[in-house]
Structures are given as C-alpha cells and as structure tokens.
C-alpha atoms as a PDB file:
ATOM      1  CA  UNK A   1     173.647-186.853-287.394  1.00  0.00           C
ATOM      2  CA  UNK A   2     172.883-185.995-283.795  1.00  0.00           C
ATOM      3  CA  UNK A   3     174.182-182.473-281.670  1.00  0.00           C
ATOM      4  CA  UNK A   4     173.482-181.521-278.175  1.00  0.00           C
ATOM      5  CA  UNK A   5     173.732-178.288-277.298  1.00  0.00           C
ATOM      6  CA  UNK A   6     174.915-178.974-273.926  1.00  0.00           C
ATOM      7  CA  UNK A   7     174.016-175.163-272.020  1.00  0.00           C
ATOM      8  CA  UNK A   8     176.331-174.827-268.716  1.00  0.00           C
ATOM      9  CA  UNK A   9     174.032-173.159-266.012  1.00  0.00           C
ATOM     10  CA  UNK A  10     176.914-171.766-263.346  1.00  0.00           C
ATOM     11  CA  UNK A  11     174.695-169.688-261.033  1.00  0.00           C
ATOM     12  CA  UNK A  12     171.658-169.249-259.622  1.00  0.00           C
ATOM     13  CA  UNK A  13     170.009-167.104-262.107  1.00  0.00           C
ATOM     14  CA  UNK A  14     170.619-166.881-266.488  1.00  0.00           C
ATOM     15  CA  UNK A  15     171.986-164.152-267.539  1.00  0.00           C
ATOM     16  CA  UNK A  16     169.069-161.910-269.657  1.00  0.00           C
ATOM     17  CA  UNK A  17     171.336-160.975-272.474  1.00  0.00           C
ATOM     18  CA  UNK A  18     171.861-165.205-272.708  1.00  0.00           C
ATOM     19  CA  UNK A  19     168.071-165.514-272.948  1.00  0.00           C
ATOM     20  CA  UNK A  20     167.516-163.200-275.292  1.00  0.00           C
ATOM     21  CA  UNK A  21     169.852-164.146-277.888  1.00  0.00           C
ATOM     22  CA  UNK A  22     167.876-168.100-277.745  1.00  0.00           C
ATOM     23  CA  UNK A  23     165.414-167.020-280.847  1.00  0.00           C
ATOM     24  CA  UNK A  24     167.932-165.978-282.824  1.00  0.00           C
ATOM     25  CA  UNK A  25     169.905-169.297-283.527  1.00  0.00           C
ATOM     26  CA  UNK A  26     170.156-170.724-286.371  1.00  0.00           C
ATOM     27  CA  UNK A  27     169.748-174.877-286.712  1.00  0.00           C
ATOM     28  CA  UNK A  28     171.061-177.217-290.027  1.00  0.00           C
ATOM     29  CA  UNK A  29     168.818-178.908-291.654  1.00  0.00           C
ATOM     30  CA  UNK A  30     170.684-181.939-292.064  1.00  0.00           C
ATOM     31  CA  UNK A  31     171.342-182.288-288.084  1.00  0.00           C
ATOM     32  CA  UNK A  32     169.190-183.503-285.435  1.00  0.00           C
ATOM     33  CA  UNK A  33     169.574-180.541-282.328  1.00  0.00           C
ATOM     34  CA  UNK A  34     168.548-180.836-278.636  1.00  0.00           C
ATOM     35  CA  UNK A  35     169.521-178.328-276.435  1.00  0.00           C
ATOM     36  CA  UNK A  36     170.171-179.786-272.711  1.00  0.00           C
ATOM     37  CA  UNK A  37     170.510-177.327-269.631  1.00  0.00           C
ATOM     38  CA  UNK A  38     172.841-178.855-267.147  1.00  0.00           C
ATOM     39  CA  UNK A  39     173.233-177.769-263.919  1.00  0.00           C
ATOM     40  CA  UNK A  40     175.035-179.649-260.979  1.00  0.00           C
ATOM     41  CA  UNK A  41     176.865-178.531-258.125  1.00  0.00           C
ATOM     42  CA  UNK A  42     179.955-178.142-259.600  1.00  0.00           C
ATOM     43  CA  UNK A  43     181.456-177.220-263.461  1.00  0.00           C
ATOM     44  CA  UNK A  44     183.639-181.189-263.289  1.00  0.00           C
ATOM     45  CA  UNK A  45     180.085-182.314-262.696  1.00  0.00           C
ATOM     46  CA  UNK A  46     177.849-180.141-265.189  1.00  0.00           C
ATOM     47  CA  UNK A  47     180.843-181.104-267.946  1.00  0.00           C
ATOM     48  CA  UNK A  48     181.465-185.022-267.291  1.00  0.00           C
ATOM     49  CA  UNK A  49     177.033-185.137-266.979  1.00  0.00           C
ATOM     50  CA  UNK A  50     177.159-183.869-270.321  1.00  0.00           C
ATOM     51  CA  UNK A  51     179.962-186.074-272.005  1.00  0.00           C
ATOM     52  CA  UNK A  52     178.192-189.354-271.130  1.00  0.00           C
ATOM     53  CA  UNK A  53     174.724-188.393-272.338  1.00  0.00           C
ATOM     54  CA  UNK A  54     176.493-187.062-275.500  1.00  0.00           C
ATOM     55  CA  UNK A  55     178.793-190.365-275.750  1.00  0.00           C
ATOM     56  CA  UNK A  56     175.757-193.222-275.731  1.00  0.00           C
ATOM     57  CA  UNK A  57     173.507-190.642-278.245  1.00  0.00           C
ATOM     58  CA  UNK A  58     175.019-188.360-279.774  1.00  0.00           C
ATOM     59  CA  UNK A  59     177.497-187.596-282.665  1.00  0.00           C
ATOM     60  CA  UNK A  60     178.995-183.672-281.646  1.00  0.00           C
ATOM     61  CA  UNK A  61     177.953-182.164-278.299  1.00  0.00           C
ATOM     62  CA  UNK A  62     178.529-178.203-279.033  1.00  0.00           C
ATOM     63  CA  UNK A  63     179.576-176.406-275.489  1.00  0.00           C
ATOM     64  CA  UNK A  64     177.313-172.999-274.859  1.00  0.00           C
ATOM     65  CA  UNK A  65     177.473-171.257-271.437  1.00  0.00           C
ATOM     66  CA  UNK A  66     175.023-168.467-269.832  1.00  0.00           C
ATOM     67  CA  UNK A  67     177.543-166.333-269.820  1.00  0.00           C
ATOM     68  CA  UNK A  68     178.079-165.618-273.236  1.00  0.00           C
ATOM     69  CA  UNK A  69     176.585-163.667-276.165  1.00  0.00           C
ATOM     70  CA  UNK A  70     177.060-166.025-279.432  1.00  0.00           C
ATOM     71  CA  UNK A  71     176.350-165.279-282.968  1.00  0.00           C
ATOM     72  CA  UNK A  72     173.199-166.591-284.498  1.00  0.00           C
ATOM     73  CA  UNK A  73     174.812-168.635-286.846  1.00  0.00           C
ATOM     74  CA  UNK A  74     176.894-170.213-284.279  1.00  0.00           C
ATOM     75  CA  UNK A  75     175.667-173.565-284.042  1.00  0.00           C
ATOM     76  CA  UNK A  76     175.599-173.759-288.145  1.00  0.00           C
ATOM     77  CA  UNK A  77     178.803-172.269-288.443  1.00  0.00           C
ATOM     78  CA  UNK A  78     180.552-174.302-285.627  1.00  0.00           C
ATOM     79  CA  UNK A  79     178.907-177.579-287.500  1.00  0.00           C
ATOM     80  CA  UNK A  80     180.936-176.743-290.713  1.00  0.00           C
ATOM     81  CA  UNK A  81     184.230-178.556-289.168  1.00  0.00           C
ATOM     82  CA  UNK A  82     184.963-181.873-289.386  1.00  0.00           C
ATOM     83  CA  UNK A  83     188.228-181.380-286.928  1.00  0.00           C
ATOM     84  CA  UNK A  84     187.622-183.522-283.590  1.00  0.00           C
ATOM     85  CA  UNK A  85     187.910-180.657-281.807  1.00  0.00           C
ATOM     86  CA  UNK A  86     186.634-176.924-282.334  1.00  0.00           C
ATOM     87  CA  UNK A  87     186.618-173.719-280.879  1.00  0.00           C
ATOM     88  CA  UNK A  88     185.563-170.389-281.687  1.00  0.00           C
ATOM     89  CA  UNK A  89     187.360-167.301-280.703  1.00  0.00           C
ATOM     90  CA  UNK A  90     186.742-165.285-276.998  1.00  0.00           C
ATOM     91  CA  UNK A  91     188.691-163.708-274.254  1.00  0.00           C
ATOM     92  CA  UNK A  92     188.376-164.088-270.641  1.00  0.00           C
ATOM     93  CA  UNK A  93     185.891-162.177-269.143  1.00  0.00           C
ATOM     94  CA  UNK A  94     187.991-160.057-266.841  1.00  0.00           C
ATOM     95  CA  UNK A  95     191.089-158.415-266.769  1.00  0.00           C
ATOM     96  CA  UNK A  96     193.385-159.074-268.860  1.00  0.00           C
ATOM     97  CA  UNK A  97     190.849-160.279-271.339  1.00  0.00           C
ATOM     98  CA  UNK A  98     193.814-162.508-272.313  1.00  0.00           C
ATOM     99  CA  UNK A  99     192.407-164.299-275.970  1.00  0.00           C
ATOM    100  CA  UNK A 100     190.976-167.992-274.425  1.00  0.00           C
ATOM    101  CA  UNK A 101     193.633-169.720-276.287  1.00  0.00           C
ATOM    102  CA  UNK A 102     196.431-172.058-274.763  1.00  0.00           C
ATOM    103  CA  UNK A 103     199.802-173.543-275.549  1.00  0.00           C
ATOM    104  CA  UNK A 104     201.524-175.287-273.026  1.00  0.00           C
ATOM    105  CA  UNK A 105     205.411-174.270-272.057  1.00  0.00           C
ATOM    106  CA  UNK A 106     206.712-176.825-269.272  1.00  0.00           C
ATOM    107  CA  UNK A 107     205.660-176.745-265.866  1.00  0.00           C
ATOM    108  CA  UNK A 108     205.858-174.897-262.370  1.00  0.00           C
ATOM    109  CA  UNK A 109     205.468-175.827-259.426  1.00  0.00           C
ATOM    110  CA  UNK A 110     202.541-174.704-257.020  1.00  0.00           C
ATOM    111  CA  UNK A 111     202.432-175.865-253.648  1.00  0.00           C
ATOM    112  CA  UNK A 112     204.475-178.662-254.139  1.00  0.00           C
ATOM    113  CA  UNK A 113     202.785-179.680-256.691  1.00  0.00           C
ATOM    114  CA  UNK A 114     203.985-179.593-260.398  1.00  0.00           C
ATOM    115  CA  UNK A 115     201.594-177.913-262.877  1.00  0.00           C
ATOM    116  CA  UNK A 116     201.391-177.498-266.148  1.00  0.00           C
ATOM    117  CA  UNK A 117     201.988-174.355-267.789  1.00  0.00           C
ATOM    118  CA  UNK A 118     199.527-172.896-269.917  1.00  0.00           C
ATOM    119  CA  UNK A 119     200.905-169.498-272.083  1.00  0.00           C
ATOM    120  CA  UNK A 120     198.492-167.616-273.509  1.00  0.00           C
ATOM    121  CA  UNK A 121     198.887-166.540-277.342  1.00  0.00           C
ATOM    122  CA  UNK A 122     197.888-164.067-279.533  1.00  0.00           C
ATOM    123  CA  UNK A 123     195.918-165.245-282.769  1.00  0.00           C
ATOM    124  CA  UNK A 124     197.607-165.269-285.790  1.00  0.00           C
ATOM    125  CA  UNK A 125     196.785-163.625-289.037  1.00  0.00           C
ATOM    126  CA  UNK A 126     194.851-166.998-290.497  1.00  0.00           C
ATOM    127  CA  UNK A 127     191.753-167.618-289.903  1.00  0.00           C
ATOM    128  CA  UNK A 128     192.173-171.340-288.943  1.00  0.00           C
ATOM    129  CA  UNK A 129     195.062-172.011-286.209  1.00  0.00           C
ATOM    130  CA  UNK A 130     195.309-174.461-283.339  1.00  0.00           C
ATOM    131  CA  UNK A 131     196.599-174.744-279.985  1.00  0.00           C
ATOM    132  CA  UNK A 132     197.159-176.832-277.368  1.00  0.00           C
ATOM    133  CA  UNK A 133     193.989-175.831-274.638  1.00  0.00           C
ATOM    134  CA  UNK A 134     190.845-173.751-274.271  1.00  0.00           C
ATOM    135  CA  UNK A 135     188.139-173.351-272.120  1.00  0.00           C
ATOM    136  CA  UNK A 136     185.055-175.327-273.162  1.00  0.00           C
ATOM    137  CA  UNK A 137     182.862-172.296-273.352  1.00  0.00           C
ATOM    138  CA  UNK A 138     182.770-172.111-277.330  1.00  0.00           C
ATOM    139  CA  UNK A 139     183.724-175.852-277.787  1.00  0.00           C
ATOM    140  CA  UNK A 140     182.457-178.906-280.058  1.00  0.00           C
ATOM    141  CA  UNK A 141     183.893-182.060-279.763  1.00  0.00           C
ATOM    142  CA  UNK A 142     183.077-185.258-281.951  1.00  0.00           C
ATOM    143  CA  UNK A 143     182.344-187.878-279.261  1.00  0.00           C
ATOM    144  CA  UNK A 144     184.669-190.220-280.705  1.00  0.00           C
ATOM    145  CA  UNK A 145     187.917-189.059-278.977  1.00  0.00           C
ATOM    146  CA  UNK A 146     186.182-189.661-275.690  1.00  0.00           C
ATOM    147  CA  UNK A 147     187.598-193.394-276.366  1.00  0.00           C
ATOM    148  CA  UNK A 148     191.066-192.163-276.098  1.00  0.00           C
ATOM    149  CA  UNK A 149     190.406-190.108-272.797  1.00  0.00           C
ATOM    150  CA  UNK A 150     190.874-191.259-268.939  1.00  0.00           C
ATOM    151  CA  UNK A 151     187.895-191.072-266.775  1.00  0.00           C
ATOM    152  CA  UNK A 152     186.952-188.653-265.396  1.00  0.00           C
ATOM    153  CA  UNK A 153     187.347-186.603-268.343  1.00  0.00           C
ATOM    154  CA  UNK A 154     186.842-183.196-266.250  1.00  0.00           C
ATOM    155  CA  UNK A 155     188.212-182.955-262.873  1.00  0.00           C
ATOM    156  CA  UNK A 156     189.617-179.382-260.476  1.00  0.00           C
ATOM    157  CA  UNK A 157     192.913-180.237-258.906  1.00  0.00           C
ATOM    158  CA  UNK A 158     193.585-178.411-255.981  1.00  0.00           C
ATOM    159  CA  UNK A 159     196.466-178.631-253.760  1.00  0.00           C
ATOM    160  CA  UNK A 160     196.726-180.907-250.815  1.00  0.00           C
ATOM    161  CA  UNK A 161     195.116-179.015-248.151  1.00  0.00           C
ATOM    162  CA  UNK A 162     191.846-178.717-250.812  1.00  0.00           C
ATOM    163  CA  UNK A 163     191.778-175.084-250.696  1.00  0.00           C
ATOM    164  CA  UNK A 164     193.560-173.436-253.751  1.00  0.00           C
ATOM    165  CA  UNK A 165     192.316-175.025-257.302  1.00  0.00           C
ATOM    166  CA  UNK A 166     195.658-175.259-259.368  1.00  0.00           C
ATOM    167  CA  UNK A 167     193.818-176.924-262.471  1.00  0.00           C
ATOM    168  CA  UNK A 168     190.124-175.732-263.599  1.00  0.00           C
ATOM    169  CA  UNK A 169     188.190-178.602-264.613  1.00  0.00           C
ATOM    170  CA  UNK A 170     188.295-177.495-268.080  1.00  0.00           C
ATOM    171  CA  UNK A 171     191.765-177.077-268.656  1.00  0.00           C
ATOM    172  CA  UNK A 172     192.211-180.813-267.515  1.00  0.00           C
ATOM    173  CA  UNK A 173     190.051-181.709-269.742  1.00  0.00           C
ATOM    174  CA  UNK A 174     192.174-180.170-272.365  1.00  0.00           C
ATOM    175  CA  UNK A 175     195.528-181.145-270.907  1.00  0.00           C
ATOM    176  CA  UNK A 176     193.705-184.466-271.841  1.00  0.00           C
ATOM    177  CA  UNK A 177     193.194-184.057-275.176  1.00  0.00           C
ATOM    178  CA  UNK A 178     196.830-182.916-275.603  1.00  0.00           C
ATOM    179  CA  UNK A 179     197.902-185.894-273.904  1.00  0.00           C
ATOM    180  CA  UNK A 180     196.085-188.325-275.886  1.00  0.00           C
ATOM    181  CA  UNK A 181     197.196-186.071-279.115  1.00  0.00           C
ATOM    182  CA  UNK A 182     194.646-184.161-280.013  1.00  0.00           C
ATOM    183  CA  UNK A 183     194.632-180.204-281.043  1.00  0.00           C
ATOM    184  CA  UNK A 184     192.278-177.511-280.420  1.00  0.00           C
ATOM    185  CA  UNK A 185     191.465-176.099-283.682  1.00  0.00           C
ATOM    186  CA  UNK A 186     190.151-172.659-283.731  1.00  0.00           C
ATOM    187  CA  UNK A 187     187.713-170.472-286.042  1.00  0.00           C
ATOM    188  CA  UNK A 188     188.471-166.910-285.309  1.00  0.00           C
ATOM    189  CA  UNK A 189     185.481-166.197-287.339  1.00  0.00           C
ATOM    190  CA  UNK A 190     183.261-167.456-284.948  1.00  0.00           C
ATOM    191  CA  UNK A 191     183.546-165.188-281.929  1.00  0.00           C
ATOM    192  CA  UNK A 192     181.855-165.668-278.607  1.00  0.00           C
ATOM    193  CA  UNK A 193     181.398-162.411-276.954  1.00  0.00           C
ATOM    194  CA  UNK A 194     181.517-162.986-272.897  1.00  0.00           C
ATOM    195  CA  UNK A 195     178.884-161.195-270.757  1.00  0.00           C
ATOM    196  CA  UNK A 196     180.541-158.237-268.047  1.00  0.00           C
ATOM    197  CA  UNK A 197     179.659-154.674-267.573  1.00  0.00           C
ATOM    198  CA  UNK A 198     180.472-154.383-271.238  1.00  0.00           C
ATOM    199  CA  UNK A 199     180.546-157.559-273.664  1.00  0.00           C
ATOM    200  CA  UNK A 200     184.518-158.508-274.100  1.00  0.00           C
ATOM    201  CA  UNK A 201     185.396-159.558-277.278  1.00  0.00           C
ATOM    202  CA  UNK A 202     188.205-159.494-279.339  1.00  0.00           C
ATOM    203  CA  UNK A 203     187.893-156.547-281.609  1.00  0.00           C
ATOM    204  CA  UNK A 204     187.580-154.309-278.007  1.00  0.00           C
ATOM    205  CA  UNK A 205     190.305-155.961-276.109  1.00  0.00           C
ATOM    206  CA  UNK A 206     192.969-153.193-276.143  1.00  0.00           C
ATOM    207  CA  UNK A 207     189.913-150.633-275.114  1.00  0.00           C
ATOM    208  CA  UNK A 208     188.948-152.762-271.758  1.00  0.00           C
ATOM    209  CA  UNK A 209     193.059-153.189-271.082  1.00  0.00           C
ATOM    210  CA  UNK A 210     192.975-149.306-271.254  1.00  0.00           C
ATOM    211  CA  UNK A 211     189.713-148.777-268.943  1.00  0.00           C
ATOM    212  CA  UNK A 212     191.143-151.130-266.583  1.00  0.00           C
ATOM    213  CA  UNK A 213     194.453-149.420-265.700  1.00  0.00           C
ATOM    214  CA  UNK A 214     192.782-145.859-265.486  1.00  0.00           C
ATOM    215  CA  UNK A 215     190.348-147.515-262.759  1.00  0.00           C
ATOM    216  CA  UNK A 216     193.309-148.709-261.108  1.00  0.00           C
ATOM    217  CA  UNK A 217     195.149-145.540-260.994  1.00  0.00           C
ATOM    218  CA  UNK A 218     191.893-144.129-259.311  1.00  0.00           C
ATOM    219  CA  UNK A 219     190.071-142.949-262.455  1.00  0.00           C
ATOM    220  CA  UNK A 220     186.575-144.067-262.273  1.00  0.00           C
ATOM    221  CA  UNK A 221     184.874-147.563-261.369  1.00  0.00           C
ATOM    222  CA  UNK A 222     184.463-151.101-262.260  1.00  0.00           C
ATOM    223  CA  UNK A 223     181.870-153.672-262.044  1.00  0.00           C
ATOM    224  CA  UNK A 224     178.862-151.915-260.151  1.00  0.00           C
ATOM    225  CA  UNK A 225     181.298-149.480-258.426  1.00  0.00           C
ATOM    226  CA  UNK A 226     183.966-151.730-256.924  1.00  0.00           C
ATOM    227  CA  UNK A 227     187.835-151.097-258.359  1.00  0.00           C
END
C-alpha cells in the first residue's frame, strides 16, 4: 500500500516550528510513504496537482500543511481508518478558533449568488463523529472516491466581478464529497495544532476566545502588536 504525504507550501517561507516537528514522525511499516512538497500559485492548484499524482500511484494521499504542528504519530495514527475520508481534529487559526468541522444548513445568498451554508459544530462526546465538510489541512482520502468526483475537484468561486471568494477551494472540494455522498469522518484523538502567536488547539480554545475580546476592548495586543 502506497501514501503521499502531500505537504501544502502557502507562502514564501516554512514555518520553523513545521520544520522542526519533520524528525519526529512516525512511518508504518506495512506502507510505502513519500512525502511531496507542492507549491503552485494558488491552493485549487497545489490541491488538484496533488490529487492526480496521488490518483495514477497512490492508494491514500494524507493532507499536511506548513502551518500546522501535528503529532508524531500522525501519519500512523491517521493510517488506522479504513473510512474514505478522514480528518483529525483542529480549529481555525484565528478568531473565533471555531472547531474546523462543517455541516451544511441551506443556503444564502452572496452577491447574487446562492451559497451554501456551512454551520460550524461543536464535537461531540465520542471520539469518532462525522460531518458534512472540513478543510483539507488534517485530511486523508482513499483515492478511490476521486471516480465519483467532477473535475476540477478543487476550485475558489468568487462572485462575478472576481473580487470576493464566496467558496475556498477546499470547501468545494468537500461540498463535493457531500454531493457525491460521502462523509467526513473525524478522529478527535488526532489533533492538529495550527501555528499563530500561540498554537490553537482545541483543549485552549475558550482561553484564545477570552484573550481576543480583552484585546478588543483595548487590553493588550495581538499578532506582533496589531489589534
């Protein structure tokens, strides 16, 4: 069995605390890993790159992205699912560190255009739940679905003047899968801890909620001194 680690490079530089946390991972024995760096203009391009190489070679192709802190384990313990598609457990990485899970409730519209709604929602006590979208940060897909999906599978919608993205290429991706009937399963005890001035994850949520209101009551700074 075959994995790529496909590694989402958004910026011009890696983030250190990314870097750093590279010796620590842990591989299966039983699976064949290579880790792939992909980095194109845009995050439709980086993800749909990605897809086909994993399609035509590979069996899973595990999400990562440079902005993230992972535990070493990750890549074992993501690998323990047979679901066609996983996620582990993060929150956004700014205000309101909202939990990076998805369901959808109707649609609004948005300059004339209607969108889908996407509510977040807060995990329940099981370890194992689903929903209907995530991101694609902490994602692993088996390859097969990618017969039941529309090309392109990742695409930004934006309104008709091209300057206001209503859809992230992600969440298209994911309003996707839900179309062609597929779940997000999540592992809340796999947690991906997102890289800001302090590392959000979801055992410190209500504590970065708090810091953010006092900053914008005019108690202190955020992110190297701007409120």
């Amino acid at each position: 069995m075959k994995l790529l680690v496909a590694v989402g490079v958004s910026r011009e530089w890696v983030e250190s605390e990314f870097l750093r946390q590279m010796g620590t991972w842990r591989f299966p024995e039983n699976w064949q890993v290579r880790i792939g760096w992909f980095q194109q203009f845009t995050a439709a391009e980086r993800h749909n790159i990605a897809m086909k190489e994993a399609e035509y070679n590979y069996d899973r192709i595990l999400f990562m992205d440079t902005d993230q802190v992972y535990p070493p384990d990750y890549i074992e313990m993501m690998l323990q699912h047979d679901e066609p598609v996983v996620s582990a457990l993060n929150v956004s990485r700014y205000h309101p560190f909202e939990f990076c899970c998805y369901n959808l409730d109707g649609s609004t519209e948005r300059y004339g255009i209607d969108v889908p709604k996407l509510e977040p929602i807060q995990p329940p006590q099981q370890r194992i739940f689903e929903c209907d979208v995530t991101g694609t940060g902490a994602m692993m897909l088996d390859v097969k679905v990618l017969k039941d999906l529309e090309l392109p599978y990742f695409k930004d919608v934006f309104e008709k003047e091209g300057c206001v993205r209503l859809i992230p290429d992600d969440f298209y991706f994911g309003l996707q899968l839900h179309k062609a009937g597929y779940r997000v399963t999540v592992d809340q005890g796999i947690i991906a801890k997102h890289i800001a001035k302090v590392l959000a994850a979801p055992y410190n949520v209500r504590d970065l909620r708090r810091a953010w209101t006092a900053v914008n009551r005019g108690y202190g700074y955020w992110k190297d001194g701007k409120k």
